[in-house]
C-alpha atoms as a PDB file:
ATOM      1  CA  UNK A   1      17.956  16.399   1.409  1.00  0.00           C
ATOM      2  CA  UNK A   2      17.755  19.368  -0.530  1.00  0.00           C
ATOM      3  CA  UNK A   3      15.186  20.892   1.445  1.00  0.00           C
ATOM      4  CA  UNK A   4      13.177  19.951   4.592  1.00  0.00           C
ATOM      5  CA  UNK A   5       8.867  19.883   3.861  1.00  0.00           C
ATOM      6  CA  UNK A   6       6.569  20.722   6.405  1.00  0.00           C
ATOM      7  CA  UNK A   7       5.353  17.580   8.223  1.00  0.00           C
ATOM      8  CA  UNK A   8       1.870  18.041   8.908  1.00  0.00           C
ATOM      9  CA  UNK A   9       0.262  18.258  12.548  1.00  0.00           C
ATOM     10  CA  UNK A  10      -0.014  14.744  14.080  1.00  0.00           C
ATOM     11  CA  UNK A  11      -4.306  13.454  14.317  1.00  0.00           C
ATOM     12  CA  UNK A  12      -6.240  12.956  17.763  1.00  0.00           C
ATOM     13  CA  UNK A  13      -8.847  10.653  18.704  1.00  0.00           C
ATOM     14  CA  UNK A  14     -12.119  12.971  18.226  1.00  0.00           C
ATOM     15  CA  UNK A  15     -10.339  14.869  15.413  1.00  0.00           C
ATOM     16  CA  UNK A  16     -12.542  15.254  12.224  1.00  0.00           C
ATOM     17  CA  UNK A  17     -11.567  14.433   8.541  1.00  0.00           C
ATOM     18  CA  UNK A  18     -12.105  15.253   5.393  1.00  0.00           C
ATOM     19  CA  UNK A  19     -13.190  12.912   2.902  1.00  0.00           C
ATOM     20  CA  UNK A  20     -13.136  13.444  -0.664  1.00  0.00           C
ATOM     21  CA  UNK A  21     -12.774  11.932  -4.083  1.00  0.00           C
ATOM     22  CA  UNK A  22     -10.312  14.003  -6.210  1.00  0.00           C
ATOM     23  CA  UNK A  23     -10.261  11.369  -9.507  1.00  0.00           C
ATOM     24  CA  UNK A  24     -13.010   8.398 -10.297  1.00  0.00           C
ATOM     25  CA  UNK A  25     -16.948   7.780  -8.439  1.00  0.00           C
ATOM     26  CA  UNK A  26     -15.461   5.774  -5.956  1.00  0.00           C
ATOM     27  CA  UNK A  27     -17.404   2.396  -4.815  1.00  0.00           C
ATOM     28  CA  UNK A  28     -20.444   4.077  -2.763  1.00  0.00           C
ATOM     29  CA  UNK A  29     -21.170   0.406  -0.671  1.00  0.00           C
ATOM     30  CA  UNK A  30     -17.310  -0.104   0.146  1.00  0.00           C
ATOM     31  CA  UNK A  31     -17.073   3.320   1.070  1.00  0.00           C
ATOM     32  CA  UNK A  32     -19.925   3.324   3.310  1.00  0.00           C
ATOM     33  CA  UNK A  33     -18.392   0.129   5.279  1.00  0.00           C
ATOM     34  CA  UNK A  34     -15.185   2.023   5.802  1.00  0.00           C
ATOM     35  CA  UNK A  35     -16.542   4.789   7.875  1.00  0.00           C
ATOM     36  CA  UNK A  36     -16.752   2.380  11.141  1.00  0.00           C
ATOM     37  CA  UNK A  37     -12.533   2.068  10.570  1.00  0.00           C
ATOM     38  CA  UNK A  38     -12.543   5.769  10.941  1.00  0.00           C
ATOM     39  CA  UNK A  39     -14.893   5.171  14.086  1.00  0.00           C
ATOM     40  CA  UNK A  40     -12.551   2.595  15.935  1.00  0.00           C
ATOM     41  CA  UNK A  41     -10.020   5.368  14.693  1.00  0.00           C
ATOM     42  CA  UNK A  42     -11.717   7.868  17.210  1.00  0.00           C
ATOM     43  CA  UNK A  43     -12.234   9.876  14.223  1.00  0.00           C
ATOM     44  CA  UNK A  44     -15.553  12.170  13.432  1.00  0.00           C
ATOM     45  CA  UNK A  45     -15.627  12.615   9.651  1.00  0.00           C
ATOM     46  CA  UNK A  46     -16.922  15.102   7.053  1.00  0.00           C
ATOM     47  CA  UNK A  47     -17.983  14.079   3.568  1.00  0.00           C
ATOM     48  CA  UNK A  48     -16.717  16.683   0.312  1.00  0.00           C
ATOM     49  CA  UNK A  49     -19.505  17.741  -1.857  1.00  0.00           C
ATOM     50  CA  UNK A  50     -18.684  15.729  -4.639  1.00  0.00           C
ATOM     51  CA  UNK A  51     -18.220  11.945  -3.287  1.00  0.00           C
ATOM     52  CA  UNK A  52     -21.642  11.039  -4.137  1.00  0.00           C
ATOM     53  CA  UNK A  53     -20.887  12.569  -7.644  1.00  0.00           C
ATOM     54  CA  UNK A  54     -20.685  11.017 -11.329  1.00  0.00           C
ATOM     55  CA  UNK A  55     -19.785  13.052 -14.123  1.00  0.00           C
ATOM     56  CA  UNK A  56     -18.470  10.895 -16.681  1.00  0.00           C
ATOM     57  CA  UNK A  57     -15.711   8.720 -15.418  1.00  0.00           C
ATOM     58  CA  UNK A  58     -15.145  11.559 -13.116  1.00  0.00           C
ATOM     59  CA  UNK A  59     -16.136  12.009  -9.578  1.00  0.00           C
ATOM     60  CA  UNK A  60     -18.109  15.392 -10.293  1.00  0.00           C
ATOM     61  CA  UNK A  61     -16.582  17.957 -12.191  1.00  0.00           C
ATOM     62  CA  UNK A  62     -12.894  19.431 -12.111  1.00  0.00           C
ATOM     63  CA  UNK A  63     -14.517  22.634 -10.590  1.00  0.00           C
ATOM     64  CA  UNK A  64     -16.450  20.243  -7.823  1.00  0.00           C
ATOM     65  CA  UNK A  65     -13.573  17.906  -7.133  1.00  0.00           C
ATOM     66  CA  UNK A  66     -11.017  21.086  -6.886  1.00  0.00           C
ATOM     67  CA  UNK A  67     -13.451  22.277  -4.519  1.00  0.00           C
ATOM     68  CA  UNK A  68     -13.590  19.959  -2.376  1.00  0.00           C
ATOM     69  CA  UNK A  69      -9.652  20.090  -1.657  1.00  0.00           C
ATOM     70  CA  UNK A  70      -9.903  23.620  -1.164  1.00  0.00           C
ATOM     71  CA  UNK A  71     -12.877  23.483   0.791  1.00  0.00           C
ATOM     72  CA  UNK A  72     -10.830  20.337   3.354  1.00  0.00           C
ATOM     73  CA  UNK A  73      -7.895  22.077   3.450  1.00  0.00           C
ATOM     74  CA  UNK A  74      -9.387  25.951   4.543  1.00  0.00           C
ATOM     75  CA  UNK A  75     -11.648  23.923   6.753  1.00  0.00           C
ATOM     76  CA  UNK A  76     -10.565  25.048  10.278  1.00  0.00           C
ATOM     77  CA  UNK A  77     -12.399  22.059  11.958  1.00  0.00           C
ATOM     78  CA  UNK A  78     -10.750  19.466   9.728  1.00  0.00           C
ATOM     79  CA  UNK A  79      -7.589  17.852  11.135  1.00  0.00           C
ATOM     80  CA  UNK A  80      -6.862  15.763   7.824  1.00  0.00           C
ATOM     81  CA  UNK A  81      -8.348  14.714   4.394  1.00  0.00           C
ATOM     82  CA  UNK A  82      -8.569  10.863   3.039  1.00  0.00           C
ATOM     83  CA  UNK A  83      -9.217   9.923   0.074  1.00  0.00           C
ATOM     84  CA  UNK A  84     -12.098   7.954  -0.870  1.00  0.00           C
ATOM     85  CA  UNK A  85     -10.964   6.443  -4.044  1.00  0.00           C
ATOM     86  CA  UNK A  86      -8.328   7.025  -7.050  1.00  0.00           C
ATOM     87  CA  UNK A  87      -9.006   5.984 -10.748  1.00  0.00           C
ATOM     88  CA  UNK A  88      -8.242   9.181 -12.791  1.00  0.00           C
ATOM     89  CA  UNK A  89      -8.719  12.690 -12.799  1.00  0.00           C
ATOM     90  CA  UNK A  90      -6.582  14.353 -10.202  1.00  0.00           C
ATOM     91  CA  UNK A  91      -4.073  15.410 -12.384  1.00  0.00           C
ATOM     92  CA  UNK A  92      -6.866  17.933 -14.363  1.00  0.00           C
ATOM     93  CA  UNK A  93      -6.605  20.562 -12.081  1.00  0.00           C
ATOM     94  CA  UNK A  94      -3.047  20.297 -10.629  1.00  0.00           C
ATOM     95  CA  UNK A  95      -2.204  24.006 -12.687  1.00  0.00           C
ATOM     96  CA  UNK A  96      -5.602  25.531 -10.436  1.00  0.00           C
ATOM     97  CA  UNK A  97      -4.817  24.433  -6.652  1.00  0.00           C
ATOM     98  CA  UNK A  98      -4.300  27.193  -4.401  1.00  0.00           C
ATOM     99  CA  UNK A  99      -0.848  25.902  -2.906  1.00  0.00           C
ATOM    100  CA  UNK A 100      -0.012  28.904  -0.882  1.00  0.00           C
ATOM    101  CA  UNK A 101      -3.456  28.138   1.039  1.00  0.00           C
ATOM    102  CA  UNK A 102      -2.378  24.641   1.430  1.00  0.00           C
ATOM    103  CA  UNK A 103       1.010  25.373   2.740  1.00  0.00           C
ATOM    104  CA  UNK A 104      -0.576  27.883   5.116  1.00  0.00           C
ATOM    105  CA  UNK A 105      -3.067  25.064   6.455  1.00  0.00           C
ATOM    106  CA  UNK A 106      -0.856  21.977   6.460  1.00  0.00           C
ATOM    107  CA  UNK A 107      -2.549  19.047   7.518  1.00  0.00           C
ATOM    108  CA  UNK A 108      -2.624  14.979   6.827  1.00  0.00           C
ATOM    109  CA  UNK A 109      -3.383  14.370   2.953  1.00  0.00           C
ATOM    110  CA  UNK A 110      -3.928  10.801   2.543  1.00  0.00           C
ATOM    111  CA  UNK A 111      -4.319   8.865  -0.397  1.00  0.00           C
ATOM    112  CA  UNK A 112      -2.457   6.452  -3.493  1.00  0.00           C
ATOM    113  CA  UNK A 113      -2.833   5.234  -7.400  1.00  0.00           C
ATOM    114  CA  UNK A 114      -4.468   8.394  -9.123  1.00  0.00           C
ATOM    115  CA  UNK A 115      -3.493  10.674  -6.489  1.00  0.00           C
ATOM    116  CA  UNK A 116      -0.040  10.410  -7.001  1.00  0.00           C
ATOM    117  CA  UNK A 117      -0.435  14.056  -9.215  1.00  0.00           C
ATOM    118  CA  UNK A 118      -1.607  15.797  -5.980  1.00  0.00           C
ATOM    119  CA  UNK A 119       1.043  14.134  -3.766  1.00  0.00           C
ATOM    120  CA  UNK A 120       3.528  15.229  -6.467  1.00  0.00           C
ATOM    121  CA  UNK A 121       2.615  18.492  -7.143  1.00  0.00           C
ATOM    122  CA  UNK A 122       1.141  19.385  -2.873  1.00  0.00           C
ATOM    123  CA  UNK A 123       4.978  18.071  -1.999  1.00  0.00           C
ATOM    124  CA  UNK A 124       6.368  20.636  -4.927  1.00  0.00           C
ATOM    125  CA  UNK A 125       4.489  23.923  -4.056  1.00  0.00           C
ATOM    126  CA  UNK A 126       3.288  23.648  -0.410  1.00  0.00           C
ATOM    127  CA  UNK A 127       6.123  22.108   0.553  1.00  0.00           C
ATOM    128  CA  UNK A 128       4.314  19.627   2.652  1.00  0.00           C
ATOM    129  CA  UNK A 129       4.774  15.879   3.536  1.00  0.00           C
ATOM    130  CA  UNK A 130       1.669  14.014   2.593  1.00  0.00           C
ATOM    131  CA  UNK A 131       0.600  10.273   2.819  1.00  0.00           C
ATOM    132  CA  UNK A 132       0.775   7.286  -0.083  1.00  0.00           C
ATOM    133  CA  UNK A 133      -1.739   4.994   1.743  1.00  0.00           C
ATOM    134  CA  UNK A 134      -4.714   2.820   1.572  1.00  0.00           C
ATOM    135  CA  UNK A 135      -8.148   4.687   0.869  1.00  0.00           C
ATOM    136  CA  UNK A 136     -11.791   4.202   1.665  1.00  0.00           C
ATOM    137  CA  UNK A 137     -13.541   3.013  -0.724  1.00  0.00           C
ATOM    138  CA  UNK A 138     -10.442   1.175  -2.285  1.00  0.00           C
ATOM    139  CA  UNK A 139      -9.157  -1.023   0.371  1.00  0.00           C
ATOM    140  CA  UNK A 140     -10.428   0.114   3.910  1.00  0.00           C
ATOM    141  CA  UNK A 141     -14.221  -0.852   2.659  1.00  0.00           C
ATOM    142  CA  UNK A 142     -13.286  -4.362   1.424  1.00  0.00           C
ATOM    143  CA  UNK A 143     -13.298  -8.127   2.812  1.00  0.00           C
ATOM    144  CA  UNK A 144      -9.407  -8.308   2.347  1.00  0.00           C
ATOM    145  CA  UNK A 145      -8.532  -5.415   4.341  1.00  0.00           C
ATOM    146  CA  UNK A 146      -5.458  -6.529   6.051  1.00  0.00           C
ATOM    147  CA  UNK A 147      -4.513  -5.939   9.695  1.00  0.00           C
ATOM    148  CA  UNK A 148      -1.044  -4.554   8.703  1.00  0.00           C
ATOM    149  CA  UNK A 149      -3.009  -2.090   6.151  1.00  0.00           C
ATOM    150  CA  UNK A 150      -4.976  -0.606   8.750  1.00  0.00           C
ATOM    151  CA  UNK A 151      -2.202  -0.300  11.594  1.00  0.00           C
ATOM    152  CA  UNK A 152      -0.449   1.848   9.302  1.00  0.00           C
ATOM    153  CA  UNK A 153      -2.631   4.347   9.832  1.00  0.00           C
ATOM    154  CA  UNK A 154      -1.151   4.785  13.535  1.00  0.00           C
ATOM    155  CA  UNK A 155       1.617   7.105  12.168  1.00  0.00           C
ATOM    156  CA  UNK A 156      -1.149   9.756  11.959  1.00  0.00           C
ATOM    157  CA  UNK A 157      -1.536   9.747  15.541  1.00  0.00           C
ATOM    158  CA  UNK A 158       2.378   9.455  16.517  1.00  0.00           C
ATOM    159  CA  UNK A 159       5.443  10.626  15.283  1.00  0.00           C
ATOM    160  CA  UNK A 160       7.119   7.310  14.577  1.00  0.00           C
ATOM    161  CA  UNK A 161       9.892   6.178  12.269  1.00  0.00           C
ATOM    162  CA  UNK A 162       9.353   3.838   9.729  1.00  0.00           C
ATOM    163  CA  UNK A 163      11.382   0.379   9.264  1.00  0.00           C
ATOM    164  CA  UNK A 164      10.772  -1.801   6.323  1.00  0.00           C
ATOM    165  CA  UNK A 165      12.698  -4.908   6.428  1.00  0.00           C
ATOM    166  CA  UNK A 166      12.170  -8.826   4.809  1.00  0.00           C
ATOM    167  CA  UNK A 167       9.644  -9.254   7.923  1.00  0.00           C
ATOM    168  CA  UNK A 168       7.176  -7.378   5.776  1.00  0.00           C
ATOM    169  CA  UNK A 169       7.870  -9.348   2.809  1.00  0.00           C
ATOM    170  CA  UNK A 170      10.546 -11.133   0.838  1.00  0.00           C
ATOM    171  CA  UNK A 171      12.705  -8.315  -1.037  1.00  0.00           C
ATOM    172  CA  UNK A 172      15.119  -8.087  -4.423  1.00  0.00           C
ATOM    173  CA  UNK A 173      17.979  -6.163  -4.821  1.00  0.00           C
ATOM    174  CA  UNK A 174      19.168  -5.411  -8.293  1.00  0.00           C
ATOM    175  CA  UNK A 175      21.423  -2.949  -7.968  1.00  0.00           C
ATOM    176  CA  UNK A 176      23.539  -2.262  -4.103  1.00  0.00           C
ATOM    177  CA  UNK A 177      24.605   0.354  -2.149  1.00  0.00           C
ATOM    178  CA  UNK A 178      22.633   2.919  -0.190  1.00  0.00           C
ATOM    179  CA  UNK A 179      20.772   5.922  -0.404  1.00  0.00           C
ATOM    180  CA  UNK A 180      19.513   9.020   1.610  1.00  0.00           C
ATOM    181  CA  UNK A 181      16.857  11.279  -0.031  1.00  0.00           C
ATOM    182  CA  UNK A 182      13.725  12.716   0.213  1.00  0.00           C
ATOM    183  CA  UNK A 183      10.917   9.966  -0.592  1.00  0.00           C
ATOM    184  CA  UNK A 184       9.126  10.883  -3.495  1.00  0.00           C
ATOM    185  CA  UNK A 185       7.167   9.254  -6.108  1.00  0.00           C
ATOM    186  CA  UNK A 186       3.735   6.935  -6.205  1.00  0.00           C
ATOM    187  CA  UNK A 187       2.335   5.066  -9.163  1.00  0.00           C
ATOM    188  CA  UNK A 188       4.436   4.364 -11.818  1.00  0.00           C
ATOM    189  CA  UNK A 189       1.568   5.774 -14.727  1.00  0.00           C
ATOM    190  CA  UNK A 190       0.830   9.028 -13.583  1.00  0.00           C
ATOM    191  CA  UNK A 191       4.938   9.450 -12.935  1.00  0.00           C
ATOM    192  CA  UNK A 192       5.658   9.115 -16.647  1.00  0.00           C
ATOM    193  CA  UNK A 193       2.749  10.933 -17.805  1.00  0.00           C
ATOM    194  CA  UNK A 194       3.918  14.394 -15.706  1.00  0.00           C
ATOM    195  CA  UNK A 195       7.674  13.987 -17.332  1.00  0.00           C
ATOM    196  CA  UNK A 196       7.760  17.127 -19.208  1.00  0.00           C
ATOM    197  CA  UNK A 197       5.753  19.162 -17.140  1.00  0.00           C
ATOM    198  CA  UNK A 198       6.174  21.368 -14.052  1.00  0.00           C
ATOM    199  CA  UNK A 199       4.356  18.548 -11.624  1.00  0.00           C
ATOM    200  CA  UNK A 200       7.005  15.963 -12.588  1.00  0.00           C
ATOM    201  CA  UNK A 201       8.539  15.323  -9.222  1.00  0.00           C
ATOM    202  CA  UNK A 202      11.252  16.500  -7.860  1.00  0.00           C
ATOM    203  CA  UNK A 203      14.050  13.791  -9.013  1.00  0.00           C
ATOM    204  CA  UNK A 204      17.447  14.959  -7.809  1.00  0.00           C
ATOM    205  CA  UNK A 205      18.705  12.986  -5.527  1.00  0.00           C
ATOM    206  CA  UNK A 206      15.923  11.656  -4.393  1.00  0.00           C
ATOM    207  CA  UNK A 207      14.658   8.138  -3.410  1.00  0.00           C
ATOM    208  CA  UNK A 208      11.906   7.219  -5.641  1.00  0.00           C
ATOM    209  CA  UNK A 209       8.737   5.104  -5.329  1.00  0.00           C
ATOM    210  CA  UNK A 210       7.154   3.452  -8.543  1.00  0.00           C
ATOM    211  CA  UNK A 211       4.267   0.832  -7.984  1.00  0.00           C
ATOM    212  CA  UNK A 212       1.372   0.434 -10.595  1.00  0.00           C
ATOM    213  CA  UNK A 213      -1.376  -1.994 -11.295  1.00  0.00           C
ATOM    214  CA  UNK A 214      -2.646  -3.793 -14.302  1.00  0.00           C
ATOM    215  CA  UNK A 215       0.075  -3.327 -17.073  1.00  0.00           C
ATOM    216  CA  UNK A 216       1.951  -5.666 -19.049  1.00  0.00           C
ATOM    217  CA  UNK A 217       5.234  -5.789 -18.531  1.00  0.00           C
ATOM    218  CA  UNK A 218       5.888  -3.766 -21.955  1.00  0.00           C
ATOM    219  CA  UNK A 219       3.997  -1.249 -20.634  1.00  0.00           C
ATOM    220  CA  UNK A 220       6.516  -0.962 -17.834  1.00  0.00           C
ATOM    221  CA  UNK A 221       9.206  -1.051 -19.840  1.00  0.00           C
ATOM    222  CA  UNK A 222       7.850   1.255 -22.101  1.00  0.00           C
ATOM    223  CA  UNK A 223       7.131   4.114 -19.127  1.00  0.00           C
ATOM    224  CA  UNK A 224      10.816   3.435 -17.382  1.00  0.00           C
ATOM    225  CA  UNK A 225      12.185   3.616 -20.884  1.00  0.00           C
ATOM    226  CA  UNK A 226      10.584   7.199 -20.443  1.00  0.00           C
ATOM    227  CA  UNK A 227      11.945   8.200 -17.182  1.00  0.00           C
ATOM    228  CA  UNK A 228      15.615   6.919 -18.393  1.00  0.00           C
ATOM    229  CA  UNK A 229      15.444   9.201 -21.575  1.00  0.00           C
ATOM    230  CA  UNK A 230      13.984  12.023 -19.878  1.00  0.00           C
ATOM    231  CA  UNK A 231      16.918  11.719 -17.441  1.00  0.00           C
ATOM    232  CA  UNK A 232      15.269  11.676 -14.142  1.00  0.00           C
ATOM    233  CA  UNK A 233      16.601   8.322 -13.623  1.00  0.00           C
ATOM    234  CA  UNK A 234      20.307   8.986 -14.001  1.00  0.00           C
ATOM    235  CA  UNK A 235      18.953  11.814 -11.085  1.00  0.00           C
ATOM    236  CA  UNK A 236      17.315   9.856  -8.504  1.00  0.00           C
ATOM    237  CA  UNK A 237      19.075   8.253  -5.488  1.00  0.00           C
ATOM    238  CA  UNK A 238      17.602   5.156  -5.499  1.00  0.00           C
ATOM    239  CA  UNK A 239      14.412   3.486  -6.120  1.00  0.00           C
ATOM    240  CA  UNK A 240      12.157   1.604  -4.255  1.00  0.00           C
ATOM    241  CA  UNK A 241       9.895  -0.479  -6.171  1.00  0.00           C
ATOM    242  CA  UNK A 242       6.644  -1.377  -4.604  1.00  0.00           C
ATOM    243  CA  UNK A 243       3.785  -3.957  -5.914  1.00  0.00           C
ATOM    244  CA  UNK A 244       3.420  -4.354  -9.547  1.00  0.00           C
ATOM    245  CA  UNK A 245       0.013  -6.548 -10.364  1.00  0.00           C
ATOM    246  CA  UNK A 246      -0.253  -8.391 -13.484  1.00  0.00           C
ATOM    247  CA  UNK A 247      -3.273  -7.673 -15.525  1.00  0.00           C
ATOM    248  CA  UNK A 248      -5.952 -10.116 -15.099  1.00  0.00           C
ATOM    249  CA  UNK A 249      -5.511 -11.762 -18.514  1.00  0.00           C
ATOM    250  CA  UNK A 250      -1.828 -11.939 -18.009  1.00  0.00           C
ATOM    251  CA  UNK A 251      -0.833 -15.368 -19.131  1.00  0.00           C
ATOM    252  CA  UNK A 252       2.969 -15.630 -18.157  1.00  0.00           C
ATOM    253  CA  UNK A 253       5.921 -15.297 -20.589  1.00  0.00           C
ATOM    254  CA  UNK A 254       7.578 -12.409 -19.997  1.00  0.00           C
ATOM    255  CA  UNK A 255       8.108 -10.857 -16.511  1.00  0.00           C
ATOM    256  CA  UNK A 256       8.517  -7.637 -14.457  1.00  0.00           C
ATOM    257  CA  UNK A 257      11.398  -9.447 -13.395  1.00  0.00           C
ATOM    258  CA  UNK A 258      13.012  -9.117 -16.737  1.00  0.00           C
ATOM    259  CA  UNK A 259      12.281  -5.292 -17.276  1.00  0.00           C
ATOM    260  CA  UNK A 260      13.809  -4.266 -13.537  1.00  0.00           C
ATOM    261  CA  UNK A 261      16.561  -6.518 -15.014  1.00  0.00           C
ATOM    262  CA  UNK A 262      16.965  -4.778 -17.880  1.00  0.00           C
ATOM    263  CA  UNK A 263      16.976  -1.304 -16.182  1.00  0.00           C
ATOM    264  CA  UNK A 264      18.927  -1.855 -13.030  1.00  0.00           C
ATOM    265  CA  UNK A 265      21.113  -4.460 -13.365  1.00  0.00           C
ATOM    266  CA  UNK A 266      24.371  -2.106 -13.994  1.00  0.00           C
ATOM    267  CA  UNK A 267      22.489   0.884 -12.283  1.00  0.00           C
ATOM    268  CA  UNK A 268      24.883   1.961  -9.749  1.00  0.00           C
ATOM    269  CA  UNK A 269      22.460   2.925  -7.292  1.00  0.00           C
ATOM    270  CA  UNK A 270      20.519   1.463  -5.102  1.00  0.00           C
ATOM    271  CA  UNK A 271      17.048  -0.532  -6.507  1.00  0.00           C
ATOM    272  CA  UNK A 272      14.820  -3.006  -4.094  1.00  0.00           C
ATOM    273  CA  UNK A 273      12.073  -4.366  -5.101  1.00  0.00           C
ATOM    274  CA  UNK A 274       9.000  -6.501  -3.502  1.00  0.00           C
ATOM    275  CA  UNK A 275       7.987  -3.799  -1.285  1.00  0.00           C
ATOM    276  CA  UNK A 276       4.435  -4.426  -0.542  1.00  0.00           C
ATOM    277  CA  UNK A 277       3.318  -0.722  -1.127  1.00  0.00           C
ATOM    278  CA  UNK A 278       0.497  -0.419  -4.305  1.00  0.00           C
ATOM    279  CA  UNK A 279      -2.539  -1.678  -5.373  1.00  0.00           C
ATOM    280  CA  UNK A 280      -2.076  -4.578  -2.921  1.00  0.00           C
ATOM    281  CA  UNK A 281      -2.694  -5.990   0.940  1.00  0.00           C
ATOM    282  CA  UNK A 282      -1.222  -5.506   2.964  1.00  0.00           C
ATOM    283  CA  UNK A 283      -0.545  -1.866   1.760  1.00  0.00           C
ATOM    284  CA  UNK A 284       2.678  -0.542   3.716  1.00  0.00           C
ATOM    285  CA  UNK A 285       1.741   3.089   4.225  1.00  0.00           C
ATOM    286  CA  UNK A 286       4.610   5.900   3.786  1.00  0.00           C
ATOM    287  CA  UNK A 287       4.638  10.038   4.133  1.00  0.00           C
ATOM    288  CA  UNK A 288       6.008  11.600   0.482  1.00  0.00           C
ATOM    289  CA  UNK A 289       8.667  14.117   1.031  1.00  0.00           C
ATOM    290  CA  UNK A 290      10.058  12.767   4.318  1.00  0.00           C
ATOM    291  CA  UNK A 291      13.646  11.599   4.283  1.00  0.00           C
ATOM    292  CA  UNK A 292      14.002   7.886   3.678  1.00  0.00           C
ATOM    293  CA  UNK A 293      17.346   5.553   3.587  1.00  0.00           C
ATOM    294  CA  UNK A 294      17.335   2.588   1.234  1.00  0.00           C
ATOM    295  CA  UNK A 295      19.996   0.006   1.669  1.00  0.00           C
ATOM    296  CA  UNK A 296      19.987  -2.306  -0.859  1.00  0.00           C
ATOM    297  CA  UNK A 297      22.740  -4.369   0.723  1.00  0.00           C
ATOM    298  CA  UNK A 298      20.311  -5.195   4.107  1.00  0.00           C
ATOM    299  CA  UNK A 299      17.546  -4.925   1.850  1.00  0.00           C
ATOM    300  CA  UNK A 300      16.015  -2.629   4.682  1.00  0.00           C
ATOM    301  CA  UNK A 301      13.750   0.809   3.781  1.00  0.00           C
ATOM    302  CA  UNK A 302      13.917   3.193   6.780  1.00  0.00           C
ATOM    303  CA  UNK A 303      11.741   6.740   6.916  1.00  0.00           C
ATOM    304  CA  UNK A 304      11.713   9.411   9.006  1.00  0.00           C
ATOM    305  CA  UNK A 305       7.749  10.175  10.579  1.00  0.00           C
ATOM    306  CA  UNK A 306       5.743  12.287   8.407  1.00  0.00           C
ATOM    307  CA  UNK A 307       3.660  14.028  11.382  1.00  0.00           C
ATOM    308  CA  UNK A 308       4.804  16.597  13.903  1.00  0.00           C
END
């Protein structure tokens, strides 16, 4: 890696956390059932002003929701922030966060979908390792909340590394080889949208996540097709590609199969895919900006622990 981020201090049972909603109102029933997960957890918790907030299709305003990172992240007596929900909005007020503040408090920033633009842009300018992983009101709050889902939360507490293997679930390779990097990345829409910007992430040599939810395969195409012409993908190590849902009225014909095809087949690097890490359950947990090894010939994901 280019350059080493600062893992975050590891959680203890009776720590408190922060929870907030940096993008969309998240589900207030589902997030209500989740706090007894942070409960067997041994956690104590702290609710961010704006949760319980709807302004528009926002949780609360830019000013609120920006607050409430702030206000987690100066917070002496909170040990680590989850997010509540995603949807959109984070990416509003990614040129206003106080990043020297955050990299002078570094602590567990949890969260996926929607809050890919923080983990981008947190990983960029407080140089700190933060958490792509199931949320409240999104997953933890819901009937299908799987058992692997919520054991992934134990590399809060311990400093462990991470193996991914066909165990988890069955895996493609479509292009071999391996590669070391720093793991960076999250949901495929908010990836393309922050290509010409200064919160695009970090591509060289990296190995990069894309999952998304809910668009057609031409969509896919159309944001890779992005990434290629931009040239961060003729930068990246390798990529990891996580869960990719099909919209609801998706009625067959053609495939994400067919786009990876079409990308990776003669890629030269390293691409997996069928990694269960998304919109999906069980949701396989990993800390951004830790140093990950993809081998696409074992089909095997291995990261180093994101806490100290």
């Amino acid at each position: 890696m280019s350059r080493e981020l600062i893992r975050p201090p590891r959680l203890k049972k009776g720590d408190r956390v922060g929870i907030i909603a940096p993008s969309s109102p998240p589900n207030q029933e589902q997030l209500d059932r989740s706090l007894a997960f942070l409960d067997s957890l041994g956690l104590d918790w702290k609710m961010g002003d704006s949760v319980r907030n709807q302004n528009r299709y926002l949780a609360g305003t830019d000013d609120e929701r920006l607050g409430d990172l702030h206000a987690m992240f100066e917070d002496p007596e909170i040990a680590g922030i989850i997010c509540a929900g995603g949807g959109y909005g984070s990416a509003r007020y990614v040129d206003r966060i106080d990043y020297p503040m955050i990299k002078e408090n570094p602590k567990v920033f949890w969260g996926y979908s929607d809050i890919t633009a923080l983990h981008t842009a947190i990983n960029l300018y407080s140089d700190l390792v933060t958490f792509h992983g199931p949320m409240l009101a999104s997953d933890v709050g819901k009937p299908d909340f799987h058992p692997l889902s919520a054991r992934m939360f134990g590399q809060l507490f311990d400093p462990v590394e991470l193996h991914y293997d066909e165990s988890v679930s069955p895996l493609t390779s479509w292009s071999g080889g391996s590669a070391r990097g720093m793991l960076t990345g999250g949901n495929l829409s908010l990836i393309a949208a922050s290509i010409g910007t200064k919160f695009a992430p970090a591509f060289d040599g990296a190995v990069l996540l894309i999952e998304d939810v809910d668009e057609p395969p031409y969509k896919v195409d159309s944001m890779l097709n992005q990434l290629r012409l931009s040239g961060a993908l003729s930068r990246v190590a390798g990529i990891v590609i996580g869960d990719f849902r099909y919209p609801k009225d998706h009625q067959g014909g053609h495939t994400y199969e067919e786009v990876f095809d079409s990308f990776f087949r003669d890629f030269n690097k390293p691409v997996v895919s069928g990694f269960k890490i998304g919109h999906c359950q069980p949701h396989f947990a990993v800390p951004l900006g830790a140093e990950a090894l993809l081998d696409a010939e074992a089909k095997t994901l291995s990261i180093l622990p994101g806490v100290e």
